[in-house]
PDB file of N, CA and C in Angstrom:
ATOM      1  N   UNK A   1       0.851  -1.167   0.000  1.00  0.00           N
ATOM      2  CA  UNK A   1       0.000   0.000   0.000  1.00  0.00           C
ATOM      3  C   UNK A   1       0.903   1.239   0.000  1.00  0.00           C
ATOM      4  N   UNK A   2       0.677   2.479  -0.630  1.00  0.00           N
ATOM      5  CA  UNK A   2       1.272   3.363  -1.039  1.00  0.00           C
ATOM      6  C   UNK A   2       0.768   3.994   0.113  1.00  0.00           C
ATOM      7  N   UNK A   3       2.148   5.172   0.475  1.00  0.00           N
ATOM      8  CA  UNK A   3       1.688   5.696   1.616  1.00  0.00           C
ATOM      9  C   UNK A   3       0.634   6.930   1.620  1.00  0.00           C
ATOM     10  N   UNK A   4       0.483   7.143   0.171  1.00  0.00           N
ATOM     11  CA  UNK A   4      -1.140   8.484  -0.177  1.00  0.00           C
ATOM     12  C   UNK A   4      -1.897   7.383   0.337  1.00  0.00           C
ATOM     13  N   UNK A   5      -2.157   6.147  -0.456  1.00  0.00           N
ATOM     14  CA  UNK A   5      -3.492   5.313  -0.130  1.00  0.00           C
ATOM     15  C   UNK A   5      -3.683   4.870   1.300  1.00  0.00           C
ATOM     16  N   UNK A   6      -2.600   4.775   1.649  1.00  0.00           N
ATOM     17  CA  UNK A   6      -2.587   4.828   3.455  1.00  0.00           C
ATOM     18  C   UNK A   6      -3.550   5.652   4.078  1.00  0.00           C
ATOM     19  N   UNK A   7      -2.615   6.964   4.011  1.00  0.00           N
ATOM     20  CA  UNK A   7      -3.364   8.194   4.299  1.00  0.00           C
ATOM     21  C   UNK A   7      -4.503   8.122   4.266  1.00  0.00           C
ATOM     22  N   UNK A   8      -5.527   8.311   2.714  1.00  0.00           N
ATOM     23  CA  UNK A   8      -6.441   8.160   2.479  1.00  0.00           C
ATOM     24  C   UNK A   8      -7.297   7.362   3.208  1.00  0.00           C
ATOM     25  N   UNK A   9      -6.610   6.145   3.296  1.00  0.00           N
ATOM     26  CA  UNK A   9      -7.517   5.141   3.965  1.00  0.00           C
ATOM     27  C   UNK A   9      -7.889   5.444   5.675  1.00  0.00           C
ATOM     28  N   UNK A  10      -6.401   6.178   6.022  1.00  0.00           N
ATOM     29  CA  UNK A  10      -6.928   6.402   7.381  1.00  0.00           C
ATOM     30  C   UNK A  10      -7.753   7.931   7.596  1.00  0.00           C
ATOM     31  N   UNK A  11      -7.739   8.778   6.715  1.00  0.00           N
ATOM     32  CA  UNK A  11      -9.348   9.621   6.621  1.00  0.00           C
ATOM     33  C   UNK A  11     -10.506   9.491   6.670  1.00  0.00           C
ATOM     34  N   UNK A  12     -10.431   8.426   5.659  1.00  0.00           N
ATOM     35  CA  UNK A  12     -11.676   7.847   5.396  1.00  0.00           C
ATOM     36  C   UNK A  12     -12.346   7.038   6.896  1.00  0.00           C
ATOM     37  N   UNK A  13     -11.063   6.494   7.741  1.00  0.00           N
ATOM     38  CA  UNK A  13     -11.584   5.651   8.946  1.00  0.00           C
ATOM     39  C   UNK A  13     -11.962   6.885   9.877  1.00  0.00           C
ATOM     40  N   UNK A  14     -11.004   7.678   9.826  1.00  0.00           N
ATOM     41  CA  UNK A  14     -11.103   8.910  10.892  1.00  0.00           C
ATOM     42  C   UNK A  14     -12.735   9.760  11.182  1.00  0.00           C
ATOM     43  N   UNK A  15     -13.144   9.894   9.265  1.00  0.00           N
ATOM     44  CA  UNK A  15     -14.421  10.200   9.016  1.00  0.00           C
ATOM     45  C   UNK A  15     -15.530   9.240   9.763  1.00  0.00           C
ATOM     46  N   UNK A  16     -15.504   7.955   9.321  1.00  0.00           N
ATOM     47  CA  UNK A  16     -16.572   6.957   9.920  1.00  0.00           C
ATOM     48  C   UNK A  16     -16.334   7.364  11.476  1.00  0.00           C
ATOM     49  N   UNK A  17     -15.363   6.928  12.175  1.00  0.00           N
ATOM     50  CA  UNK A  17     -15.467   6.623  13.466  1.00  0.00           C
ATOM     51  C   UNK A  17     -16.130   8.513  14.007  1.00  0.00           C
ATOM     52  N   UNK A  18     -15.826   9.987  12.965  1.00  0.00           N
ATOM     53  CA  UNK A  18     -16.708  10.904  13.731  1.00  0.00           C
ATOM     54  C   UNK A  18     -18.279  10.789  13.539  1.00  0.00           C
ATOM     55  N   UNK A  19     -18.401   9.827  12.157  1.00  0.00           N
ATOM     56  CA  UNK A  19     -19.955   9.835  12.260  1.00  0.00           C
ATOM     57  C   UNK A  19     -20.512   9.131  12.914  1.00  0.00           C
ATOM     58  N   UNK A  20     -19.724   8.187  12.937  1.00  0.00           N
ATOM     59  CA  UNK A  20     -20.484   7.224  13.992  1.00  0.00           C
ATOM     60  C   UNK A  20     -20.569   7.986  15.663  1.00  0.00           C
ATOM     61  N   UNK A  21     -19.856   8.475  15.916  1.00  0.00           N
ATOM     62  CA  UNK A  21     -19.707   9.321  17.298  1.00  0.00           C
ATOM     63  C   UNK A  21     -21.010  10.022  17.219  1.00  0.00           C
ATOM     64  N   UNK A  22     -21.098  10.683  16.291  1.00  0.00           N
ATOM     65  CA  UNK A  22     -22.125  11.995  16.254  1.00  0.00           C
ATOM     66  C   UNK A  22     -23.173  11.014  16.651  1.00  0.00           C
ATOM     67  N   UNK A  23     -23.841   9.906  15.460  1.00  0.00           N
ATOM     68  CA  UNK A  23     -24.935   9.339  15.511  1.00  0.00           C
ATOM     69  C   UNK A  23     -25.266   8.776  16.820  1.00  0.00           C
ATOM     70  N   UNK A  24     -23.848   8.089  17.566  1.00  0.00           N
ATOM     71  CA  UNK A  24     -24.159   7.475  18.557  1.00  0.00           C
ATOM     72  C   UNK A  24     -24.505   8.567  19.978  1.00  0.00           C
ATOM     73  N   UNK A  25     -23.613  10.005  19.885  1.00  0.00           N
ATOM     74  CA  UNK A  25     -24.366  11.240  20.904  1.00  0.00           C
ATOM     75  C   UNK A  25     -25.783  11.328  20.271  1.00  0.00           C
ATOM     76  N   UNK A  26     -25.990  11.341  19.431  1.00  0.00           N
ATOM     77  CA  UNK A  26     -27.717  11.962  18.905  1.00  0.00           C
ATOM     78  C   UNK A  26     -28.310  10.558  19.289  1.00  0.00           C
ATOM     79  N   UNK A  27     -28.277   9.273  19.099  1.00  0.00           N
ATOM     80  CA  UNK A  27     -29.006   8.315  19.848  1.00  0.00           C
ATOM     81  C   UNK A  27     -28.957   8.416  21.278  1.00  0.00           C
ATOM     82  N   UNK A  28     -28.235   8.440  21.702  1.00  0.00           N
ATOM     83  CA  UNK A  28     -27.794   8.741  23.759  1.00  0.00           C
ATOM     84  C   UNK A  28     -28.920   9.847  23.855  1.00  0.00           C
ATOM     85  N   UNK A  29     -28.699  10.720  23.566  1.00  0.00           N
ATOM     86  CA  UNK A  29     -29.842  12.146  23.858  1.00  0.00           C
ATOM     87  C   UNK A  29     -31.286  12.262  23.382  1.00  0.00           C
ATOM     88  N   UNK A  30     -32.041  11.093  22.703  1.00  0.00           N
ATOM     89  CA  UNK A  30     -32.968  10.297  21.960  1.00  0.00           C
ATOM     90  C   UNK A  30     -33.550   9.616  23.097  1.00  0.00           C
ATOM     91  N   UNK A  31     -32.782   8.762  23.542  1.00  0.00           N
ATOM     92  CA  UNK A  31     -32.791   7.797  24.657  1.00  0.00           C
ATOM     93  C   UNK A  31     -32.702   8.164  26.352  1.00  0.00           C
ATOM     94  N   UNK A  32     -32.486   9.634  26.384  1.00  0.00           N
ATOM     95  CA  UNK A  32     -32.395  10.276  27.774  1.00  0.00           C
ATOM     96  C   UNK A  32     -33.411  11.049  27.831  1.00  0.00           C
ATOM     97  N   UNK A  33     -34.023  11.994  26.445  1.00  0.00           N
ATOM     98  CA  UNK A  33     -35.324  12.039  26.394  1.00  0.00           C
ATOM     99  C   UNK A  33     -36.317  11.348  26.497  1.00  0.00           C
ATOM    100  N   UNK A  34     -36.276   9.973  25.769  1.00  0.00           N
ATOM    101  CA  UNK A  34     -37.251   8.952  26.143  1.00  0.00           C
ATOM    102  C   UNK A  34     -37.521   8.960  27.405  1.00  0.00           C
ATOM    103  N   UNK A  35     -36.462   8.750  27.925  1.00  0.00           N
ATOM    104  CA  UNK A  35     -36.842   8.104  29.694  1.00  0.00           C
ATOM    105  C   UNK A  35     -37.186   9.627  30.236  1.00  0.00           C
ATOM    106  N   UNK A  36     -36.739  10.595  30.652  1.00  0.00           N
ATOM    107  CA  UNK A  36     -37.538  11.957  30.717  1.00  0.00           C
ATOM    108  C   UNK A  36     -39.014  11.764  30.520  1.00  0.00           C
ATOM    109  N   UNK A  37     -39.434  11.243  29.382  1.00  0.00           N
ATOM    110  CA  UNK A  37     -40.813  11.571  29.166  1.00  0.00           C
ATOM    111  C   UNK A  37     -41.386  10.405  29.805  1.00  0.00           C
ATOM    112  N   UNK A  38     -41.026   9.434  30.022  1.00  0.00           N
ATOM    113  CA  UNK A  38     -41.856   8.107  30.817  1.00  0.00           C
ATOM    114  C   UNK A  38     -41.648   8.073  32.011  1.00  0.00           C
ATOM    115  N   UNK A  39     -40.435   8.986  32.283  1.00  0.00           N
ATOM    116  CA  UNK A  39     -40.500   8.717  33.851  1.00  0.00           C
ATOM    117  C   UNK A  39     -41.176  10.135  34.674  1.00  0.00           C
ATOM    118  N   UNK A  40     -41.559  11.146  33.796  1.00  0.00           N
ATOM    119  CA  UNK A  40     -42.357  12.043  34.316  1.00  0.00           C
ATOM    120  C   UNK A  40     -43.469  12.086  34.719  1.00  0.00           C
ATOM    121  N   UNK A  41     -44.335  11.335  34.146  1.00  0.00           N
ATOM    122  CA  UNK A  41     -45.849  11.569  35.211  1.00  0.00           C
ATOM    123  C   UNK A  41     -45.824  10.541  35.927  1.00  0.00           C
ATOM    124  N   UNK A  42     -44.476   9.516  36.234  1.00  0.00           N
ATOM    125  CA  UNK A  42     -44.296   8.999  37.560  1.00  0.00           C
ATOM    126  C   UNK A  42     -44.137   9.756  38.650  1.00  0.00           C
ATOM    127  N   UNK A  43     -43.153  10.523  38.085  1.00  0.00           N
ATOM    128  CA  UNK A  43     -42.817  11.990  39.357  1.00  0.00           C
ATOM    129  C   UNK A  43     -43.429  12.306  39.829  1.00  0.00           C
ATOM    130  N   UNK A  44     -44.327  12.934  38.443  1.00  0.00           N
ATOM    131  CA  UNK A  44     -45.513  13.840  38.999  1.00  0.00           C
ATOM    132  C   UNK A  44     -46.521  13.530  40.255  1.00  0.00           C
ATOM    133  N   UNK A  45     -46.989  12.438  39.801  1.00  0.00           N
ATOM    134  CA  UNK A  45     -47.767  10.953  40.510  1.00  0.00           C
ATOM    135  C   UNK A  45     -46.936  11.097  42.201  1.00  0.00           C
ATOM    136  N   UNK A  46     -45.754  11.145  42.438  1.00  0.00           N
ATOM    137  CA  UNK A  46     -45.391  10.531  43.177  1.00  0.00           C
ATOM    138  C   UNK A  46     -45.374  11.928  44.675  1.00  0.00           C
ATOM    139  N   UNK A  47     -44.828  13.060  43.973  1.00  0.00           N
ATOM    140  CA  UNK A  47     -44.385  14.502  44.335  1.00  0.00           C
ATOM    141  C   UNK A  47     -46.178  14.507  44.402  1.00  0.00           C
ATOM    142  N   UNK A  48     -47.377  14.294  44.473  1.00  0.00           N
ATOM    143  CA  UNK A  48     -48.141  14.635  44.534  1.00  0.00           C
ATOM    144  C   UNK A  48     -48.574  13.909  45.579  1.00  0.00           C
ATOM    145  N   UNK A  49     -48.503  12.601  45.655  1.00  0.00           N
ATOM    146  CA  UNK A  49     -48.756  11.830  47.233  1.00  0.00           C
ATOM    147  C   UNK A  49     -48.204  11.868  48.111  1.00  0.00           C
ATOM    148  N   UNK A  50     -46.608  12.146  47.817  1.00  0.00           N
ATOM    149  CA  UNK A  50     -45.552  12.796  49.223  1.00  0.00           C
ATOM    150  C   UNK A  50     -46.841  13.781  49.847  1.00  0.00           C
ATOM    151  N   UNK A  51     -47.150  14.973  49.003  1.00  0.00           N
ATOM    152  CA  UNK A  51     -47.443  16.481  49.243  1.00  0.00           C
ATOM    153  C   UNK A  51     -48.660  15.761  50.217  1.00  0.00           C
ATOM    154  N   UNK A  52     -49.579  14.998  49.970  1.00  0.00           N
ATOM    155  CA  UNK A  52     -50.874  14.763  50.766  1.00  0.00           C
ATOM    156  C   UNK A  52     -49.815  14.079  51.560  1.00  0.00           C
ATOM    157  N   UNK A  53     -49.497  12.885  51.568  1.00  0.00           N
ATOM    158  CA  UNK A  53     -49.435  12.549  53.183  1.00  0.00           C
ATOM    159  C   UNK A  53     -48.783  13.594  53.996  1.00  0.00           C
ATOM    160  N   UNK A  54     -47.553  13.875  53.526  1.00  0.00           N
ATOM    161  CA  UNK A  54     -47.279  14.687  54.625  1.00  0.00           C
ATOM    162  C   UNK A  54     -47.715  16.231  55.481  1.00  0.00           C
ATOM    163  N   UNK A  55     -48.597  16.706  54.133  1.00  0.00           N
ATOM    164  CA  UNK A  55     -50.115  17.037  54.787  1.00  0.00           C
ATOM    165  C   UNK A  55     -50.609  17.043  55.663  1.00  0.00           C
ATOM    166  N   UNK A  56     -51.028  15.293  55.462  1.00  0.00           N
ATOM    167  CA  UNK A  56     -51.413  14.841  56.546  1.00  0.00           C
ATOM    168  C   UNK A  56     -50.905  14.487  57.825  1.00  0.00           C
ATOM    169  N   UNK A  57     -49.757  14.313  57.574  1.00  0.00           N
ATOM    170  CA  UNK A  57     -48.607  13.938  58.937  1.00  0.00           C
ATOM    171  C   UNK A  57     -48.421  15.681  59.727  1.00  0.00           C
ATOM    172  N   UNK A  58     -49.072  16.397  59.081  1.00  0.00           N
ATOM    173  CA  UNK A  58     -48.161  17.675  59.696  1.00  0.00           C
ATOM    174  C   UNK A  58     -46.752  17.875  59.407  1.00  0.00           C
ATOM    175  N   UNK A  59     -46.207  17.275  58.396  1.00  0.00           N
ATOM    176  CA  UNK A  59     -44.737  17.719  57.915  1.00  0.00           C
ATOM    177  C   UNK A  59     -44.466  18.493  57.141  1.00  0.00           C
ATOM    178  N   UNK A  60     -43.648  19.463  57.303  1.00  0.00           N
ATOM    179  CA  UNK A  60     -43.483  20.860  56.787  1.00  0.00           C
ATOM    180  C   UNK A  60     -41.886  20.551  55.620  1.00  0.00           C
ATOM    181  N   UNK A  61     -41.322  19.659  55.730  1.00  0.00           N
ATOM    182  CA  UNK A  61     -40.604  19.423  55.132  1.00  0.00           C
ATOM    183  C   UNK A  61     -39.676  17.875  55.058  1.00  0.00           C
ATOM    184  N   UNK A  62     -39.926  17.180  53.383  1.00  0.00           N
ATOM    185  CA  UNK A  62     -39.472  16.375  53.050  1.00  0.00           C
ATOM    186  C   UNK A  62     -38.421  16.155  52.277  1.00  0.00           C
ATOM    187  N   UNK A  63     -37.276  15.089  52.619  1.00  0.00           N
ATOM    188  CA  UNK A  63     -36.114  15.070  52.114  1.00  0.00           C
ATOM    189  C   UNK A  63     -36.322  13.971  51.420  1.00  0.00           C
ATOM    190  N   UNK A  64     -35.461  13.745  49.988  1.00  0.00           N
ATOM    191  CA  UNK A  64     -35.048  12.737  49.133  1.00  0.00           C
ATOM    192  C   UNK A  64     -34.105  12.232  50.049  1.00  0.00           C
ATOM    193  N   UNK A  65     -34.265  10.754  50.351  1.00  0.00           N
ATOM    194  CA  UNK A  65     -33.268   9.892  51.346  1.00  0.00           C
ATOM    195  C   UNK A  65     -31.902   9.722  50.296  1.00  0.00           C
ATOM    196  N   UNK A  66     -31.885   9.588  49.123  1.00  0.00           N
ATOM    197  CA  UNK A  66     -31.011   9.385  47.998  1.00  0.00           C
ATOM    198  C   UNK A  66     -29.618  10.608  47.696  1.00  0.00           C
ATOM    199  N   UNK A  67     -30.981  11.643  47.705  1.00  0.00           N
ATOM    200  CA  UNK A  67     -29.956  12.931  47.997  1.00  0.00           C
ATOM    201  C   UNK A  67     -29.726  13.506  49.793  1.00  0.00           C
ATOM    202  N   UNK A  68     -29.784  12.938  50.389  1.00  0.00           N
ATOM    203  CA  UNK A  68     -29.569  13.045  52.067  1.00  0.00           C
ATOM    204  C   UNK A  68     -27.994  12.545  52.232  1.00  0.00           C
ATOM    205  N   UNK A  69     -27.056  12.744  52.289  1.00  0.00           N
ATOM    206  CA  UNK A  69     -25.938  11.806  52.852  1.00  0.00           C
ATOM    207  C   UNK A  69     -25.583  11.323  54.648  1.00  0.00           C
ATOM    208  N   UNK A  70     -26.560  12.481  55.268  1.00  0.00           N
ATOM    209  CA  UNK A  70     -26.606  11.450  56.308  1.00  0.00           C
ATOM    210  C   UNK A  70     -28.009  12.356  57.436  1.00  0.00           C
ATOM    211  N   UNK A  71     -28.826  11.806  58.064  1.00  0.00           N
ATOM    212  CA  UNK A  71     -29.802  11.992  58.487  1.00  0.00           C
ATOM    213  C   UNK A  71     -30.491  10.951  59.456  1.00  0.00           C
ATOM    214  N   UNK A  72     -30.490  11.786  60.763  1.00  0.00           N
ATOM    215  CA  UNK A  72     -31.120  10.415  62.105  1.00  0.00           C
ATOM    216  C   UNK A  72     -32.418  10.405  61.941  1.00  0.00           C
ATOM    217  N   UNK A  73     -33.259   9.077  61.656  1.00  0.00           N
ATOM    218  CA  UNK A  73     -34.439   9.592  61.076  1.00  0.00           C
ATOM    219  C   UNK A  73     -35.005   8.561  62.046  1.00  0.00           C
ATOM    220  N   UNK A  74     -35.938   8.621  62.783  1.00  0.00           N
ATOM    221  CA  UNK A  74     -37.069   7.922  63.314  1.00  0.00           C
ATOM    222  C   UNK A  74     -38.038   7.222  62.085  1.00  0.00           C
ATOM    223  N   UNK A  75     -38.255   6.175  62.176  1.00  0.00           N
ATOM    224  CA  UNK A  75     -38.986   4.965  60.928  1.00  0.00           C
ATOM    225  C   UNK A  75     -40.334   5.337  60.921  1.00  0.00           C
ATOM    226  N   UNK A  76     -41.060   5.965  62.228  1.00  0.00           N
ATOM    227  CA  UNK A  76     -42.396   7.313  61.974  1.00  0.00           C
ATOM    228  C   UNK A  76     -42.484   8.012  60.933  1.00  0.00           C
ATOM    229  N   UNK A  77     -41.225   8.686  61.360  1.00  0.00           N
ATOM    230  CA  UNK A  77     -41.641  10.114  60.079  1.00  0.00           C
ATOM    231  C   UNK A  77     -40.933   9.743  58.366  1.00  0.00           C
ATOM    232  N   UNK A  78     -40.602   8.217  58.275  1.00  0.00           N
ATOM    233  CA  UNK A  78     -40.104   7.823  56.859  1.00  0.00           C
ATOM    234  C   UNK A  78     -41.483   7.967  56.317  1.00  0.00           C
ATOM    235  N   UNK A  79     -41.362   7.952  55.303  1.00  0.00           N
ATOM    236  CA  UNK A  79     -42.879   8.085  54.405  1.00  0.00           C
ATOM    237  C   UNK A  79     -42.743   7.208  53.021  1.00  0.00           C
ATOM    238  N   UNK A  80     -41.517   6.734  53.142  1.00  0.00           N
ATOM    239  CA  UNK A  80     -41.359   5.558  51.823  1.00  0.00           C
ATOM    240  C   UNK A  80     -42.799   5.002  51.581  1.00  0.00           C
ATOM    241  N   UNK A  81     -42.714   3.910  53.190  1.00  0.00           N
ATOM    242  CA  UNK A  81     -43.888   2.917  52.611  1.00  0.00           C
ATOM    243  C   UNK A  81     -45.256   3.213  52.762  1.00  0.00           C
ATOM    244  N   UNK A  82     -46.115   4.505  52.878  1.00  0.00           N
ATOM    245  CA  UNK A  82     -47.011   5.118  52.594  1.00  0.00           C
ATOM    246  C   UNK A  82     -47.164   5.662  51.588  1.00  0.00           C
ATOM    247  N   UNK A  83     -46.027   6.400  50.713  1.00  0.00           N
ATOM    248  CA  UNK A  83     -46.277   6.541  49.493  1.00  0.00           C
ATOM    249  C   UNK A  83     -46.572   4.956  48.219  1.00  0.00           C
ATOM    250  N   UNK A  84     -45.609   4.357  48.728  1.00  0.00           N
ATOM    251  CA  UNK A  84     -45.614   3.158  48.214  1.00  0.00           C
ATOM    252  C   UNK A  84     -46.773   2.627  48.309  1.00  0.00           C
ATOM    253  N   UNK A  85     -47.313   2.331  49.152  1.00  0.00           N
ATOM    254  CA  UNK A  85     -48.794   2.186  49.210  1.00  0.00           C
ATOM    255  C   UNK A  85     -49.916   2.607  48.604  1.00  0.00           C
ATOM    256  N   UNK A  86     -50.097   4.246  48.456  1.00  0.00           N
ATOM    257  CA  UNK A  86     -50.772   4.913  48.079  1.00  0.00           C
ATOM    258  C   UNK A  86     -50.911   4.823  46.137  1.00  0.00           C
ATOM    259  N   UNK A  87     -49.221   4.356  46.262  1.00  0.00           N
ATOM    260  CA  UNK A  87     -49.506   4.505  44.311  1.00  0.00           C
ATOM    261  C   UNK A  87     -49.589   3.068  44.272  1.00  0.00           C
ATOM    262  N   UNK A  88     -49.532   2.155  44.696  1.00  0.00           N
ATOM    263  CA  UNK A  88     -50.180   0.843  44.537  1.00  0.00           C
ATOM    264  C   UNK A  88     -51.719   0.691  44.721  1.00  0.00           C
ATOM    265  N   UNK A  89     -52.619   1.887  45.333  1.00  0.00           N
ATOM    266  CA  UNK A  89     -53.948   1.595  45.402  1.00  0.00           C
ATOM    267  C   UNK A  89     -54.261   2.507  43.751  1.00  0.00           C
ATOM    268  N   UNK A  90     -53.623   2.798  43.523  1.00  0.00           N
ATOM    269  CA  UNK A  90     -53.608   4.212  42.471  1.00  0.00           C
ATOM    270  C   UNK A  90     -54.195   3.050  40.999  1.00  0.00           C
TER     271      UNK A  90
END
């Protein structure tokens, strides 16, 4: 192989592997929208039964245990398995 056709040949690879990049960011961001849109009126659903029970509990303020890194919590004022509940009667 001549070293132009070399060259050439490795342009030509250089080209594929950016299109393929591109296509494969524009599928990733396709696919992060997807889930965005299916996992939103879970949210919604969910941020809406927190809001009543704790309502009802008299709690003025609820934390994401996920985003908490550390918190002494009495198993009373958890509200996991009441929400959990609530969207299972849902």
């Amino acid at each position: 192989m001549t070293e132009q056709r070399r060259t050439q040949s490795e342009a030509q690879i250089r080209q594929k592997v950016t299109e393929y990049e591109q296509w494969a960011g524009q599928a990733q961001q396709e696919l992060q929208q997807q889930q965005i849109q299916a996992i939103q009126p879970i949210d919604e659903r969910v941020l809406q039964i927190v809001e009543r029970i704790a309502n009802e509990r008299g709690i003025d303020v609820v934390l994401d245990g996920v985003a908490v890194a550390f918190i002494k919590n009495k198993e009373q004022n958890n509200l996991t398995n009441a929400v959990i509940q609530a969207l299972n009667q849902q």
